[in-house]
C-alpha atoms as a PDB file:
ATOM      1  CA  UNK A   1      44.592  -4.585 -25.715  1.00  0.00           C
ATOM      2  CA  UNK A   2      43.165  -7.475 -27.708  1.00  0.00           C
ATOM      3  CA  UNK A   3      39.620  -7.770 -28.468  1.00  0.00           C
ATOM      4  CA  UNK A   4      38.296 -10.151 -25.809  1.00  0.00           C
ATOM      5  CA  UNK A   5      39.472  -7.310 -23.568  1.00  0.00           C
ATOM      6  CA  UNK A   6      38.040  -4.968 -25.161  1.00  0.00           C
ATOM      7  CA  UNK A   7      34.671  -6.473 -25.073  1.00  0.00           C
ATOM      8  CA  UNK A   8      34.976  -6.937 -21.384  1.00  0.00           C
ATOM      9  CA  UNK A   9      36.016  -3.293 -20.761  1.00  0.00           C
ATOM     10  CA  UNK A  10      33.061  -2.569 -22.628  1.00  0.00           C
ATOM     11  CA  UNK A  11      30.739  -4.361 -20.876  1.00  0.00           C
ATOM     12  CA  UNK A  12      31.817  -3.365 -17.198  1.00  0.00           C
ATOM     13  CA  UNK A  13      31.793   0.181 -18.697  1.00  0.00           C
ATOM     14  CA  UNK A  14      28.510   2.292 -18.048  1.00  0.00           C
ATOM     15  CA  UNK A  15      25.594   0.983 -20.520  1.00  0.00           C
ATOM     16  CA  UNK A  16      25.742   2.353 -23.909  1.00  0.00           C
ATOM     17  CA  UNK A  17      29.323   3.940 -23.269  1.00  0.00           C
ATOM     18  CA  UNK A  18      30.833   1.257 -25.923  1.00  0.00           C
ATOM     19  CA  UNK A  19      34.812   1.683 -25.698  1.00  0.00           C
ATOM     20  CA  UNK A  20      35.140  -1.213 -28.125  1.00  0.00           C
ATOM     21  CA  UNK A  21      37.118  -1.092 -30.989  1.00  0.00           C
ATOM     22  CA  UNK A  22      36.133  -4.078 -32.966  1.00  0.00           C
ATOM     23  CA  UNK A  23      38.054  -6.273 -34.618  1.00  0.00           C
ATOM     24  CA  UNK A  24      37.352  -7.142 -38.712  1.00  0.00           C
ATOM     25  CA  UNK A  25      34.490  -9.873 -38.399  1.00  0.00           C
ATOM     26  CA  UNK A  26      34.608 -12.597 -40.829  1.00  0.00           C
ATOM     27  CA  UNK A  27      31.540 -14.811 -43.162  1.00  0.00           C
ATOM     28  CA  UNK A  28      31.450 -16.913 -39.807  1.00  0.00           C
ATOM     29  CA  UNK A  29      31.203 -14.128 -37.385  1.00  0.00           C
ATOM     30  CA  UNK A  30      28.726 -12.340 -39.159  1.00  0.00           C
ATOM     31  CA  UNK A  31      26.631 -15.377 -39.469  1.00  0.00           C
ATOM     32  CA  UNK A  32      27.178 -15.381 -35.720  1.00  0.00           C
ATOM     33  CA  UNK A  33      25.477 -12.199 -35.463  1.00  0.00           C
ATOM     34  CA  UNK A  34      22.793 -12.230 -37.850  1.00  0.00           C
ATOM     35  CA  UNK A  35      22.141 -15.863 -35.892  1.00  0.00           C
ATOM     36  CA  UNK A  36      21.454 -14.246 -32.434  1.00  0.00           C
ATOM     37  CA  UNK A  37      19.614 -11.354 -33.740  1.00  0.00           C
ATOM     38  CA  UNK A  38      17.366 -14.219 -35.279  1.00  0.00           C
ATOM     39  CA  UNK A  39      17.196 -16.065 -31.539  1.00  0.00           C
ATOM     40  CA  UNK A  40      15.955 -12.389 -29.996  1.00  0.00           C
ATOM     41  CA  UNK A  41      13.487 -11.820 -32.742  1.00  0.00           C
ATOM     42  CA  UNK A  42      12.021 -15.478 -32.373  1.00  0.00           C
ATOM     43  CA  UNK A  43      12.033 -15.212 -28.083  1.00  0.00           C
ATOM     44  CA  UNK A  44      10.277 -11.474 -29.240  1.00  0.00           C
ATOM     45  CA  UNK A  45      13.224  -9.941 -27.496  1.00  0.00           C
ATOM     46  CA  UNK A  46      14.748  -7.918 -29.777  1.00  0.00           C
ATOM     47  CA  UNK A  47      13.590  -4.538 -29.146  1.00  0.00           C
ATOM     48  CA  UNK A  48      14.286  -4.959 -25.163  1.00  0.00           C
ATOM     49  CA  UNK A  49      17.616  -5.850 -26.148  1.00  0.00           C
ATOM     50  CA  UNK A  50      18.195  -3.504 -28.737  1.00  0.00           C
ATOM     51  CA  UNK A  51      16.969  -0.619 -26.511  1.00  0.00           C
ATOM     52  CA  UNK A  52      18.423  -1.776 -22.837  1.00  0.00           C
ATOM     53  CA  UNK A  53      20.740  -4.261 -22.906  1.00  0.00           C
ATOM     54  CA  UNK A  54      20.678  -7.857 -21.483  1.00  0.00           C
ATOM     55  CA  UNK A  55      21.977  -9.560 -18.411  1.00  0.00           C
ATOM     56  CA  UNK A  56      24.467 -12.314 -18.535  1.00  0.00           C
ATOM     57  CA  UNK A  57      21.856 -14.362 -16.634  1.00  0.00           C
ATOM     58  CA  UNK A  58      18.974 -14.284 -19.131  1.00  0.00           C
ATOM     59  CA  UNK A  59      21.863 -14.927 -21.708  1.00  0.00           C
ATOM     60  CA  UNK A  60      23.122 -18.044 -19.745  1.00  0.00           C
ATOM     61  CA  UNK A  61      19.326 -18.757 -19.319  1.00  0.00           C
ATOM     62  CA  UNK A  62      19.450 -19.406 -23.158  1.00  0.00           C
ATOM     63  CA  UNK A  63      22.192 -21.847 -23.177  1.00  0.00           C
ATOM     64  CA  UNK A  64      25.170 -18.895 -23.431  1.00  0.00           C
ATOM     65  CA  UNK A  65      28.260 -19.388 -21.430  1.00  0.00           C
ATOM     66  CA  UNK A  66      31.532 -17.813 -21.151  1.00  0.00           C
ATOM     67  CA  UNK A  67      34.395 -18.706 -23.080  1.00  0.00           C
ATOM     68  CA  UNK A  68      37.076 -20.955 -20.625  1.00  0.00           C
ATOM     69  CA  UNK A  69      34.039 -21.117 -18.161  1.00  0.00           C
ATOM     70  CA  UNK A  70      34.463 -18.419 -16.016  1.00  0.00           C
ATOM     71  CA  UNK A  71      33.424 -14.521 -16.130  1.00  0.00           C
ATOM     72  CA  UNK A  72      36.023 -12.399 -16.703  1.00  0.00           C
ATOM     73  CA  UNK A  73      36.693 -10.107 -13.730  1.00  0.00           C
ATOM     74  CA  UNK A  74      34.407  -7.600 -12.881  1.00  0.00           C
ATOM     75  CA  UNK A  75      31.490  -9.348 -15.232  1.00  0.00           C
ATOM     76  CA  UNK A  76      28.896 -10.527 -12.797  1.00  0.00           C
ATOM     77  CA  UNK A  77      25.663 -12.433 -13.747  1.00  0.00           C
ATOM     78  CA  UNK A  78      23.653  -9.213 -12.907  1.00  0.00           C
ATOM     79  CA  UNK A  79      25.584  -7.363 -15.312  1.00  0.00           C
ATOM     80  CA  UNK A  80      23.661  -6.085 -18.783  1.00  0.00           C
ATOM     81  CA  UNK A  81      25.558  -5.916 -22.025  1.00  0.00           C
ATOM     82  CA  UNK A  82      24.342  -2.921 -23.937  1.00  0.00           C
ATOM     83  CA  UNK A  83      23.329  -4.241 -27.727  1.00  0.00           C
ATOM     84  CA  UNK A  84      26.597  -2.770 -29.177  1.00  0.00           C
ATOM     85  CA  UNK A  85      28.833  -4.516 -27.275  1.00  0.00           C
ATOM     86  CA  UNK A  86      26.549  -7.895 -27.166  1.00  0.00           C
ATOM     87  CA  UNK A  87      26.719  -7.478 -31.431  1.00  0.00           C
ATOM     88  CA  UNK A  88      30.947  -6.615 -31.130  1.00  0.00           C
ATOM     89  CA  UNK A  89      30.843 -10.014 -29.009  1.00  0.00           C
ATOM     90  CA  UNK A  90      29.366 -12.222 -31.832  1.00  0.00           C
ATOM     91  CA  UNK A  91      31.317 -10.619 -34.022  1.00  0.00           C
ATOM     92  CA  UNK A  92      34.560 -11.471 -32.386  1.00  0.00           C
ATOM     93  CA  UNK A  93      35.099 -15.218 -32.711  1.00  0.00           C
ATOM     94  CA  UNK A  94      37.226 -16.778 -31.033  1.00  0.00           C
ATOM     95  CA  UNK A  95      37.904 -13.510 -29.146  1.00  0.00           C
ATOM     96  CA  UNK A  96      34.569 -13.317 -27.805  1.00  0.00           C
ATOM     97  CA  UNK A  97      33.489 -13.261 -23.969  1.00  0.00           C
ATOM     98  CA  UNK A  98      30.864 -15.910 -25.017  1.00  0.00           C
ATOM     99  CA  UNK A  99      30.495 -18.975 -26.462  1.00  0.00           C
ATOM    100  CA  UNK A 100      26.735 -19.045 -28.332  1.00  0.00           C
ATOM    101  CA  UNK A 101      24.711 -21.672 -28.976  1.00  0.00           C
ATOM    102  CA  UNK A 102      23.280 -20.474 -32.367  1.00  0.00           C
ATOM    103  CA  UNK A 103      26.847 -20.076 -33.411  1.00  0.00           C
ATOM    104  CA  UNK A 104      27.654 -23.412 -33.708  1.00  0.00           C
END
């Protein structure tokens, strides 16, 4: 199972149940990360985040989308990422679910 999957099984799986197995993040990826924990902290969302989750349609609210333009299966806009696997996501390049805006 390659790490996009991962993710995705991850995020369908029950909130805070991360099955992930994350792959070695690079410079870029972590700048990635450390770059949306920035966005949460200047929206003042990072403690709702951190403690439950976020929906994939406040994430597309904020200019997220998903990578090849379409939700993978079972990923609805009502789902919510737990922070673990929304941190594994950043983290996993050009494996990620998402494409972020703060990533460049």
């Amino acid at each position: 199972m390659n790490t996009r999957s991962r993710i995705a099984a991850a995020a369908v799986a029950a909130v805070g149940a991360t099955v992930l197995v994350a792959a070695p993040a690079s410079a870029a990826d972590g700048r990635c990360q450390a770059a949306g924990i920035a966005t949460l902290k200047s929206i003042g969302a990072f403690k709702a985040v951190q403690a439950d989750g976020v929906s994939v349609a406040t994430a597309v609210s904020l200019g997220v989308t998903p990578r090849g333009g379409a939700l993978p299966e079972g990923i609805t806009l009502d789902t919510v990422i737990d922070y673990k696997t929304l941190v594994a996501d950043h983290r996993a390049g050009e494996n990620s679910i998402f494409v972020y805006p703060w990533c460049g």
